[in-house]
Protein backbone atom coordinates (compact mmCIF):
# COMPACT_ATOMS: atom_id res chain seq x y z
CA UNK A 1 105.15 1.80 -199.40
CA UNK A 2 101.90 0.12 -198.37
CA UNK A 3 101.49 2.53 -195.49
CA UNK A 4 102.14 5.56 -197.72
CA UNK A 5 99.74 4.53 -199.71
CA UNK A 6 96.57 3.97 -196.80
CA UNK A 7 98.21 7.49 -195.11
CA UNK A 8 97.55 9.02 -198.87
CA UNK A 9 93.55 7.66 -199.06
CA UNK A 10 92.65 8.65 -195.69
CA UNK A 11 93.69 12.48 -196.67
CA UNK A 12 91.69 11.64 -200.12
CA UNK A 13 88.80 10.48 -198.24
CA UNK A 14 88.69 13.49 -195.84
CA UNK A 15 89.08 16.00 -198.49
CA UNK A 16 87.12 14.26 -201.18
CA UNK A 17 83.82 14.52 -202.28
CA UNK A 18 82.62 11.74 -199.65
CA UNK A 19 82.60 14.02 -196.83
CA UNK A 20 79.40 15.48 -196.03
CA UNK A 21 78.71 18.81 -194.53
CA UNK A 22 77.38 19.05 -191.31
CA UNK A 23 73.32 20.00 -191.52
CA UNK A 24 72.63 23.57 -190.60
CA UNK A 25 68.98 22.75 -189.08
CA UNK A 26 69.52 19.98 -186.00
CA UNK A 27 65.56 20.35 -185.01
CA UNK A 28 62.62 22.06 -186.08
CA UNK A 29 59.59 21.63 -183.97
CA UNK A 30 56.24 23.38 -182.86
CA UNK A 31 54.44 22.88 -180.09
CA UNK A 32 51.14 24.85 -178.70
CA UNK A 33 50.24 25.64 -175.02
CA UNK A 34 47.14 23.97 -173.68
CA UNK A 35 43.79 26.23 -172.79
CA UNK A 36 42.04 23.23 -170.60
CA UNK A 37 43.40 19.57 -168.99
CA UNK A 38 41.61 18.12 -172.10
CA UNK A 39 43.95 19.87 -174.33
CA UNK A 40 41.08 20.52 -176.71
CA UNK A 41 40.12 23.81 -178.28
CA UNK A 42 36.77 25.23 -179.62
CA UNK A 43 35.57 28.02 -181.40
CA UNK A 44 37.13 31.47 -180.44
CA UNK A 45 40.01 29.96 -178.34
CA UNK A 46 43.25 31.54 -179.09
CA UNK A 47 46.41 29.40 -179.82
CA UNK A 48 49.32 30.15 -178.37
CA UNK A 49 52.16 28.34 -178.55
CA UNK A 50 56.66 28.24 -180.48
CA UNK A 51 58.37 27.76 -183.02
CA UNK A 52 61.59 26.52 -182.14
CA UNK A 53 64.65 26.33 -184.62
CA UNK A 54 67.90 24.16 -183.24
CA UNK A 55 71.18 25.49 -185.23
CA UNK A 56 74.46 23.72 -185.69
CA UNK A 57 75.71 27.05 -187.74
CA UNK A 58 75.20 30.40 -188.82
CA UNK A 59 72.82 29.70 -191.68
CA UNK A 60 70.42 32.06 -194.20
CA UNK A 61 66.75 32.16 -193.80
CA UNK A 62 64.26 33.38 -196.64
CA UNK A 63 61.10 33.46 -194.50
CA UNK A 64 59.90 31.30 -191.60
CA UNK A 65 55.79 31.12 -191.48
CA UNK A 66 53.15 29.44 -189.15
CA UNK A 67 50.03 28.36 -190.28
CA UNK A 68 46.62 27.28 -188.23
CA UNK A 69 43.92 25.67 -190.80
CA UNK A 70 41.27 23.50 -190.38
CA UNK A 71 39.86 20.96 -193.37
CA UNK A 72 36.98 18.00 -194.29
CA UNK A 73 38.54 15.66 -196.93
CA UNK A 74 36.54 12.40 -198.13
CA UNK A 75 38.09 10.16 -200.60
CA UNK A 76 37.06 6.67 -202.00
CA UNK A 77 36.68 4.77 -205.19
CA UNK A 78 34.10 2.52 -206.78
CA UNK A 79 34.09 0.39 -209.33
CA UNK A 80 31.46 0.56 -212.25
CA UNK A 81 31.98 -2.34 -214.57
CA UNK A 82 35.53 -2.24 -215.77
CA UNK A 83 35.91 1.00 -215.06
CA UNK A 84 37.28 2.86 -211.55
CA UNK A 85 35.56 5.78 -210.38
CA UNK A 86 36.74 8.10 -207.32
CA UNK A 87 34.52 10.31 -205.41
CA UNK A 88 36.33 12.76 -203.11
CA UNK A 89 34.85 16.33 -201.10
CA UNK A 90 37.01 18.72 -199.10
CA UNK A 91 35.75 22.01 -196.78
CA UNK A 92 38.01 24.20 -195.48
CA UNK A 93 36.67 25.80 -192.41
CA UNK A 94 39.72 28.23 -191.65
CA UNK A 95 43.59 29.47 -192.79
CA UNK A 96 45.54 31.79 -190.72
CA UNK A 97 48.72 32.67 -191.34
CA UNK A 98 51.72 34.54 -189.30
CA UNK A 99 55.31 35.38 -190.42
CA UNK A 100 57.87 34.99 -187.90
CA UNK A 101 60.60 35.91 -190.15
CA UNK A 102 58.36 38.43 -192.63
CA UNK A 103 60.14 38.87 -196.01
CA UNK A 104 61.48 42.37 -196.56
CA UNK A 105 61.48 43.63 -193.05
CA UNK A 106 63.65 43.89 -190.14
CA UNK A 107 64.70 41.51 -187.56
CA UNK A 108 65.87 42.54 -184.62
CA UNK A 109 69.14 40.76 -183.76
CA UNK A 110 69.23 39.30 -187.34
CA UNK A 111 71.20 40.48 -190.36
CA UNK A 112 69.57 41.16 -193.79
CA UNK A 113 71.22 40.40 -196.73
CA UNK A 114 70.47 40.52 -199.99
CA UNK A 115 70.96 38.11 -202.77
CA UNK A 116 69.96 36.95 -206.39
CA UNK A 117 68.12 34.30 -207.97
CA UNK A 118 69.16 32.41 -210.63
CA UNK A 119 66.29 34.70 -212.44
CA UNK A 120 67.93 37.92 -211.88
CA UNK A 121 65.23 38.69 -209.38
CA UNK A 122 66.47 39.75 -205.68
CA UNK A 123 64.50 38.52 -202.15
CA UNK A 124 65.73 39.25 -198.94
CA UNK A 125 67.40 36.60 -196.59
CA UNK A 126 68.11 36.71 -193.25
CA UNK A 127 71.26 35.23 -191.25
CA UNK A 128 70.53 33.40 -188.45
CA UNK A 129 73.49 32.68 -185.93
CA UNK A 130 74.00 29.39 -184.24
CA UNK A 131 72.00 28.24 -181.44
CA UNK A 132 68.59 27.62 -180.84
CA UNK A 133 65.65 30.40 -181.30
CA UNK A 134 62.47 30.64 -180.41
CA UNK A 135 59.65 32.35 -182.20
CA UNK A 136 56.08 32.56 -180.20
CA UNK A 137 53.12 33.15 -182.07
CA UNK A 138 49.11 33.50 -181.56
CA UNK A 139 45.93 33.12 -183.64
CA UNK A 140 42.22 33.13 -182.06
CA UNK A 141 40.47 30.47 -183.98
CA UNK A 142 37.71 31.97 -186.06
CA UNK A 143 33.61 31.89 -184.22
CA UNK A 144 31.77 29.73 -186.54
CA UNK A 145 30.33 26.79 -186.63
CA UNK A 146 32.78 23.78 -187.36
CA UNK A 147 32.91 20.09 -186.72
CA UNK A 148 34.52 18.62 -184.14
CA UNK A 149 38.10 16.47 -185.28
CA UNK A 150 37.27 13.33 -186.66
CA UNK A 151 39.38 10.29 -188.57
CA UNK A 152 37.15 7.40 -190.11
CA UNK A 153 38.34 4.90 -193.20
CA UNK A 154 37.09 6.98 -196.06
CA UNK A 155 37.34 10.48 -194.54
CA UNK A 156 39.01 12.92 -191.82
CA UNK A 157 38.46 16.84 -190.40
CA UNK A 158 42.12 17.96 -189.33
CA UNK A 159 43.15 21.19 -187.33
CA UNK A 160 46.62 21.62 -187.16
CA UNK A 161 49.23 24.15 -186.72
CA UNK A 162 52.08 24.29 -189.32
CA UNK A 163 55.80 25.96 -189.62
CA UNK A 164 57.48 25.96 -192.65
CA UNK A 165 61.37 27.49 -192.79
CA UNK A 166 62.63 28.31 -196.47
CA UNK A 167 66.33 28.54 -197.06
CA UNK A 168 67.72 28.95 -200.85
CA UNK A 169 69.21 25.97 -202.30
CA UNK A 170 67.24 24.01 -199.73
CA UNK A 171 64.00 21.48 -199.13
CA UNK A 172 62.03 23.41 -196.73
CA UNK A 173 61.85 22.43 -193.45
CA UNK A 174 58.82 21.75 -191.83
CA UNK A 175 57.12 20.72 -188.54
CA UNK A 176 53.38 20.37 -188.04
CA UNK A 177 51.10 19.89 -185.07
CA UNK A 178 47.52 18.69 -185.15
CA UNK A 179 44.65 20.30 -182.22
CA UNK A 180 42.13 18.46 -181.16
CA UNK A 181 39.06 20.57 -181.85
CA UNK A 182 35.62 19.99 -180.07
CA UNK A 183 32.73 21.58 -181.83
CA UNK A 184 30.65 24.03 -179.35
CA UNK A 185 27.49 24.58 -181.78
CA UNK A 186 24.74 23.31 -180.24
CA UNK A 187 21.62 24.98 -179.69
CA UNK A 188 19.67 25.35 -176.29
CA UNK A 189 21.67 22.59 -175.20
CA UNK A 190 19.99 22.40 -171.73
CA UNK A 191 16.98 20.53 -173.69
CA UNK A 192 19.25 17.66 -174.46
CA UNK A 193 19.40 16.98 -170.91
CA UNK A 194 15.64 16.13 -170.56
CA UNK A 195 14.84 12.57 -170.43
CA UNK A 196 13.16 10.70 -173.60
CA UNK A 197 10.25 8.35 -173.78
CA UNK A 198 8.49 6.29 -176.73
CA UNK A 199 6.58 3.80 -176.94
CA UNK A 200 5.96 0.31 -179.19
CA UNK A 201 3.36 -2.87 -180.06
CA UNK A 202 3.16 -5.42 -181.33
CA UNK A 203 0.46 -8.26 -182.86
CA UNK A 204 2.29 -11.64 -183.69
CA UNK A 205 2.04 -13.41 -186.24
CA UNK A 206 0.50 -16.52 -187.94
CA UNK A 207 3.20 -19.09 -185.49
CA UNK A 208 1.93 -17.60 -182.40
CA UNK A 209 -0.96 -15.25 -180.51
CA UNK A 210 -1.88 -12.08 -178.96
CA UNK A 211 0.16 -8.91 -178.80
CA UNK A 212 3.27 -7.00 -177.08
CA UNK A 213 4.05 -3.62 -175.54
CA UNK A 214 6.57 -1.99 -174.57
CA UNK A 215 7.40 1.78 -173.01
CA UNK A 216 10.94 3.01 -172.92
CA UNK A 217 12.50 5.96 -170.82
CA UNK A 218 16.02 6.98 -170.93
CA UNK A 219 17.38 9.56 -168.65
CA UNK A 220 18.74 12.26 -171.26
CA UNK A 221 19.98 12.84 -175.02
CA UNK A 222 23.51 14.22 -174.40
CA UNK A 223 26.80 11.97 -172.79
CA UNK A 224 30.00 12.53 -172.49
CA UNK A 225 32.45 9.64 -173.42
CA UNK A 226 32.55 7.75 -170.37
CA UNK A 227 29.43 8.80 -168.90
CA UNK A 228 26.16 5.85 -168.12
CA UNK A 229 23.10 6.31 -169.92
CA UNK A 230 20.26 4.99 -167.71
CA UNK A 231 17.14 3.13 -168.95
CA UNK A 232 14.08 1.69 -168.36
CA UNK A 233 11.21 0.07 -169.97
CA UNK A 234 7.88 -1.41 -168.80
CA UNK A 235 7.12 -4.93 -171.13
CA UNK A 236 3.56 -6.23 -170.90
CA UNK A 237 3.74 -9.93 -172.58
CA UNK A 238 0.39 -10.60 -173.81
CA UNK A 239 1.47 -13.13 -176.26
CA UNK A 240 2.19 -16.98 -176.47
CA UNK A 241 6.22 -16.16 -177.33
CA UNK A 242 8.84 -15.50 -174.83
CA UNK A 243 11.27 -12.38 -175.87
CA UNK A 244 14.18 -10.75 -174.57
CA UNK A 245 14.44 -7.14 -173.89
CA UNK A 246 17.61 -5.60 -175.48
CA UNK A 247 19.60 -2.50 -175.83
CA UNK A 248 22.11 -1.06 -178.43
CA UNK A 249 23.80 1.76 -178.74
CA UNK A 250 24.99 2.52 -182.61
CA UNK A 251 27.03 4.74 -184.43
CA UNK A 252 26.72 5.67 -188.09
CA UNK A 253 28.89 7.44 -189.92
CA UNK A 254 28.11 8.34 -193.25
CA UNK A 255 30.60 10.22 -196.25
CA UNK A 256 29.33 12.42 -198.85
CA UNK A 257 30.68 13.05 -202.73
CA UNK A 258 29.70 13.69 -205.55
CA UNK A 259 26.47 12.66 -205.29
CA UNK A 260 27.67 8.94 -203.67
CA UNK A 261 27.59 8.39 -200.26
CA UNK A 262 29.47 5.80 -197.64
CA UNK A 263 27.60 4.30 -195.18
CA UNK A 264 29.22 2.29 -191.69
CA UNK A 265 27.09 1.31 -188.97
CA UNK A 266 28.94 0.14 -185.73
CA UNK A 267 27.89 -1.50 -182.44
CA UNK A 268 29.39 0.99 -179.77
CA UNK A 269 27.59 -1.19 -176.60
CA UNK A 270 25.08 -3.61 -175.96
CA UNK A 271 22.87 -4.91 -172.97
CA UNK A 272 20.67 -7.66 -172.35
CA UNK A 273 18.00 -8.65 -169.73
CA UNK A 274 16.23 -11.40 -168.87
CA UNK A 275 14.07 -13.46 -170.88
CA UNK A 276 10.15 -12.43 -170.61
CA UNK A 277 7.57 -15.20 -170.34
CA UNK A 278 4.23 -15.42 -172.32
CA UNK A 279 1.43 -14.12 -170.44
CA UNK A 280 3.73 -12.15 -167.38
CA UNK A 281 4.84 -8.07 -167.40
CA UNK A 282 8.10 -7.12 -166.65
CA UNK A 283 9.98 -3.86 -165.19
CA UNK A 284 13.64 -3.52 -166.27
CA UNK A 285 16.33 -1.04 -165.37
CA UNK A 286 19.51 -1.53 -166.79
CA UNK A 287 22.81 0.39 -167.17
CA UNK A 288 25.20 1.48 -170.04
CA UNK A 289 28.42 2.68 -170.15
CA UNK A 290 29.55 4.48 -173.22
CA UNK A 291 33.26 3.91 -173.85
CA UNK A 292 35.74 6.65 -173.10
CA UNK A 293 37.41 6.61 -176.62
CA UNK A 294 33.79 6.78 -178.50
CA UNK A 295 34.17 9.74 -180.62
CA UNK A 296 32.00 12.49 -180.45
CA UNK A 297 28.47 13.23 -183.03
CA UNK A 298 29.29 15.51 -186.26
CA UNK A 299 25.94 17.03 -187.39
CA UNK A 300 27.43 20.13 -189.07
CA UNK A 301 29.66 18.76 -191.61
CA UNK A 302 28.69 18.73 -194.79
CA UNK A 303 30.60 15.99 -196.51
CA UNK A 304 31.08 13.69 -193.03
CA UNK A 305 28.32 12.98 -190.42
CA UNK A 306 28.35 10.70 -187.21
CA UNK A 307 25.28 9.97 -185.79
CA UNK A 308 24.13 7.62 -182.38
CA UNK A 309 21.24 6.45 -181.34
CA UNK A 310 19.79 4.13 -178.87
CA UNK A 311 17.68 1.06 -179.73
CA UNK A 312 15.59 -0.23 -177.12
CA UNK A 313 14.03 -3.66 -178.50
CA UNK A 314 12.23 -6.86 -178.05
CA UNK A 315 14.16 -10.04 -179.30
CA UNK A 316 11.60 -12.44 -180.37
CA UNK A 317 12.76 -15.25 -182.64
CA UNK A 318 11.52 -15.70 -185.86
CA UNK A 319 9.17 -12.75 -185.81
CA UNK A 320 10.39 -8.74 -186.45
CA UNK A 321 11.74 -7.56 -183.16
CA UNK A 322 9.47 -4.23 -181.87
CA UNK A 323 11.86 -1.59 -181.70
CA UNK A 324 12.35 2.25 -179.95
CA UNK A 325 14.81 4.33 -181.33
CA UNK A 326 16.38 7.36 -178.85
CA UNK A 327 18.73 10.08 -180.71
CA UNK A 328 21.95 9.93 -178.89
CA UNK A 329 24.97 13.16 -178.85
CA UNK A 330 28.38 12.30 -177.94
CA UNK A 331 29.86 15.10 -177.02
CA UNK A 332 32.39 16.61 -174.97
CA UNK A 333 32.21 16.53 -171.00
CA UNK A 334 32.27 20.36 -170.58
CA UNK A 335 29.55 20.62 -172.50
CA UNK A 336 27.40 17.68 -171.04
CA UNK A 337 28.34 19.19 -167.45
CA UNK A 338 29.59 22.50 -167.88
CA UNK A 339 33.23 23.64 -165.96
CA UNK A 340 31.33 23.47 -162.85
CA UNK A 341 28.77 20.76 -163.48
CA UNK A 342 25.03 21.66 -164.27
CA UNK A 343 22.75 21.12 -161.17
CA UNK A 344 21.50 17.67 -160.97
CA UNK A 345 24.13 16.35 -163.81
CA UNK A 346 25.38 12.93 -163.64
CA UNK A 347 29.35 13.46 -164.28
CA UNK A 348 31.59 10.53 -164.64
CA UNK A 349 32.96 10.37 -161.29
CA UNK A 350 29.90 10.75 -159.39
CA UNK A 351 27.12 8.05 -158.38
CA UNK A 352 24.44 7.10 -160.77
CA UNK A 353 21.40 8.74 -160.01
CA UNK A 354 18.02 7.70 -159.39
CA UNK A 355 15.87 6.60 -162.74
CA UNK A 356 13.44 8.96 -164.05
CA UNK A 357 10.26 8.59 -162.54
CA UNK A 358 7.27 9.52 -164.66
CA UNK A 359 9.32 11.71 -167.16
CA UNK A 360 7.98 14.61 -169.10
CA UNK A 361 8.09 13.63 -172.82
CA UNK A 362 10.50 14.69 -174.63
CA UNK A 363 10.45 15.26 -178.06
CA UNK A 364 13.77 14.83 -179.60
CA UNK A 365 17.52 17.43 -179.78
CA UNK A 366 17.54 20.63 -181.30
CA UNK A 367 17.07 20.46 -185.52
CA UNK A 368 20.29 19.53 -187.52
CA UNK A 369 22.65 21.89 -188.98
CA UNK A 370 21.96 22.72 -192.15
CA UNK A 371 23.39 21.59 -194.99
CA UNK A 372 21.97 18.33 -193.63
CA UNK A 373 18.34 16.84 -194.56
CA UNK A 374 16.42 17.02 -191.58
CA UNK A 375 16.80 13.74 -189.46
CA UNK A 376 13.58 12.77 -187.47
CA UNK A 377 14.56 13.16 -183.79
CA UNK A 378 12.73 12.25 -180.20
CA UNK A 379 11.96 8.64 -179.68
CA UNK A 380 10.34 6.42 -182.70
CA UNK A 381 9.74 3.19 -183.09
CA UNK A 382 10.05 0.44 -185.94
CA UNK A 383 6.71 0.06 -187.44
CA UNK A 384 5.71 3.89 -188.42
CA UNK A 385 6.63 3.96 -191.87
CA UNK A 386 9.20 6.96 -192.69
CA UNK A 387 11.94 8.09 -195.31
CA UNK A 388 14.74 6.44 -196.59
CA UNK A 389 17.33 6.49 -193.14
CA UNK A 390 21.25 6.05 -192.86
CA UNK A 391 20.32 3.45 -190.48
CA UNK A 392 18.74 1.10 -193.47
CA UNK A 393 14.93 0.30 -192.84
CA UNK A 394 14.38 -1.35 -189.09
CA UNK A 395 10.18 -1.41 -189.50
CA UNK A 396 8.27 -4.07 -188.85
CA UNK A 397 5.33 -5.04 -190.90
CA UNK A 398 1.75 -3.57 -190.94
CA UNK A 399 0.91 -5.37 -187.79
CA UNK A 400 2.38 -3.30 -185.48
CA UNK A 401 1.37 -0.34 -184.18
CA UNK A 402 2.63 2.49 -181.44
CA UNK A 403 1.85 6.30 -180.97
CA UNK A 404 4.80 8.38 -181.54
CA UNK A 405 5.23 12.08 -179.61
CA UNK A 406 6.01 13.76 -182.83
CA UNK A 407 8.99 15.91 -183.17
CA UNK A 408 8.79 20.33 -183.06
CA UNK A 409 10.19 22.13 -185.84
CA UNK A 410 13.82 21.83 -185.78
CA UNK A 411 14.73 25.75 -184.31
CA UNK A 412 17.47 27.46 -186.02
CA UNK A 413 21.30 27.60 -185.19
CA UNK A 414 22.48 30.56 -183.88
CA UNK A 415 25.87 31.20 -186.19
CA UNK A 416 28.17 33.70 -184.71
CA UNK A 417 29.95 36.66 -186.17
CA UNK A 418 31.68 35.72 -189.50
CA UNK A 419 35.93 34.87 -188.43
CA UNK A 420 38.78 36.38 -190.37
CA UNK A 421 38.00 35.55 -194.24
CA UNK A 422 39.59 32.20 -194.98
CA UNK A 423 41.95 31.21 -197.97
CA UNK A 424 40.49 29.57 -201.58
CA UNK A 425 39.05 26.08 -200.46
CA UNK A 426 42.12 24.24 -202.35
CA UNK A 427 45.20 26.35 -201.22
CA UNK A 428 47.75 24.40 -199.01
């Protein structure tokens, strides 16, 4: 009786309600094929790249889409007395769209059937044998001018590629793929490869006598991630203090909403020489290596911004420290040193050069994108009184002095040919 009785609930269990049916979809995945060794893409690349669908059974398809968009979101919150208030921005840039399995046309290969909703109204589907198909598609990312990709703690730009399969009576399936997109707009770039120069004094204070100066040179404005920036300054001592000659390279990044911003302010790198005496001059030349992960200068966003800059300065305790500040872009090494390398370009691999010798001035990068409020570019240093900055306020007090190379009127960007018209800002 007792083994009746287990033979009898196995068959139960097998033909009961427990027994799950096998999923029609086993994978769904899309993938893109790469335009460089980077595996980056830029304005007017075209995406190529599959769908692939992994059956386990013939199974009914209502439409299968890919998508290629690109967005700016910002999001935080702040709190205002007892009460909680959240600031978020989002820019789309771009939204293509492609129908591998268009509704209401025919598939080769495929059947078409036609069936009702639980609304009486009818919508094609398509039946899609077992096995696994693959769909190629193609979309030539639209000509403007759009930051490069960029995740921070309060914001992100995404590009991504997206497939979505419908099936009725079914969660769509979906598989998504993000590109790493490196922003090409940049005006007469070639002048970002000029070196930079500025200049800075100082007269101490009450605890000690006479007066510092320092020049600066650095080799360029534009790196690549990985690349050395070169620099050297000239500091004539003429005071009773000794002081250190430093170097810093910073990045700011800054989110925008609703009228409230977000400001962070990181040390990338820093180097230090040798202590200066009172009364001596002192030559240094010094080396810095920017990191091969540091992520690249957004200029052209409206709601995000990364910014770097160089700060070439004189420790001196208990007194402000005389400072130079050099513009820095990050940006990608085929634009730094073009597919081939520009003529006389330091690239990663190759031996530091020599330093600049007598430099022509130069007076700062190309003028910011607009939306943006027009940053002060070339060398500066700390004691010229200027604008509220990102950066907080680094001047010294009336005592110092310097002569500045002021900077040209910031020339226009040159914005290509408008790109396909993109989708309502807050479609998905």
């Amino acid at each position: 009786i007792s083994i009746f009785i287990c033979l009898s609930t196995r068959q139960q269990a097998l033909s009961g309600p427990h027994l799950q049916a096998m999923p029609a979809v086993n994978s769904f995945t899309i993938n893109y094929d790469a335009v460089n060794e980077e595996g980056t893409f830029s304005q007017g690349d075209t995406v190529t790249g599959q769908v692939i669908l992994s059956l386990s059974k013939e199974t009914k398809a209502q439409r299968l889409f890919v998508k290629a968009k690109g967005d700016a979101n910002v999001h935080w919150t702040r709190k205002h007395g007892e009460r909680t208030h959240t600031y978020s921005a989002h820019r789309r840039y771009f939204k293509l769209k492609e129908f591998l399995i268009p509704e209401g046309t025919e598939v080769k290969g495929q059947i078409k059937l036609e069936t009702v909703s639980l609304q009486g109204e009818g919508f094609p589907e398509t039946v899609l044998p077992e096995g696994t198909h693959v769909y190629k598609f193609s979309f030539r990312i639209p000509s403007e001018n759009m930051p490069s990709s960029f995740r921070g703690s309060h914001g992100k730009i995404v590009y991504k590629l997206e497939a979505k399969l419908s099936r009725s009576w079914r969660m769509d399936s979906t598989a998504e793929k993000e590109l790493n997109f490196v922003s090409k707009s940049f005006s007469n770039f070639n002048a970002l490869l000029l070196p930079q120069v500025g200049s800075t004094e100082k007269k101490m204070g009450m605890f000690s006598k006479g007066q510092v100066h320092m020049d600066a040179t650095v080799n360029k404005t534009a790196y690549a991630p990985g690349e050395t920036i070169l620099m050297s300054a000239k500091v004539n001592n003429a005071s009773s203090r000794d002081m250190t000659p430093k170097f810093s390279l910073v990045r700011s990044v800054q989110f925008r909403a609703q009228g409230d911003t977000k400001n962070e302010e990181y040390t990338v790198e820093k180097v230090t020489d040798k202590v200066v005496k009172p009364h001596t001059q002192h030559e240094v030349k010094c080396e810095m290596k920017i990191p091969t992960d540091e992520m690249p200068s957004i200029e052209n966003c409206e709601i995000i911004s990364v910014t770097h800059q160089l700060k070439a300065y004189l420790d001196i305790s208990f007194a402000f420290d005389p400072e130079i500040i050099f513009p820095v872009v990050i940006s990608h090494p085929t634009l730094v040193f073009g597919p081939y390398g520009y003529p006389g370009v330091q690239s990663p691999s190759a031996p530091p050069p020599a330093y600049p010798s007598n430099p022509q001035p130069y007076y700062g990068p190309p003028g910011p994108y607009a939306p943006q409020p027009p940053p002060i570019y070339g060398a500066h240093s700390n004691p010229v009184p200027q604008g509220p900055s990102p950066y907080g306020s680094p001047f010294s007090p009336s005592s110092s002095s310097t002569m500045l190379h002021p900077p040209p009127p910031a020339p226009m960007f040159n914005v290509p040919p408008s790109g396909p018209q993109v989708q309502p800002p807050f479609s998905s």
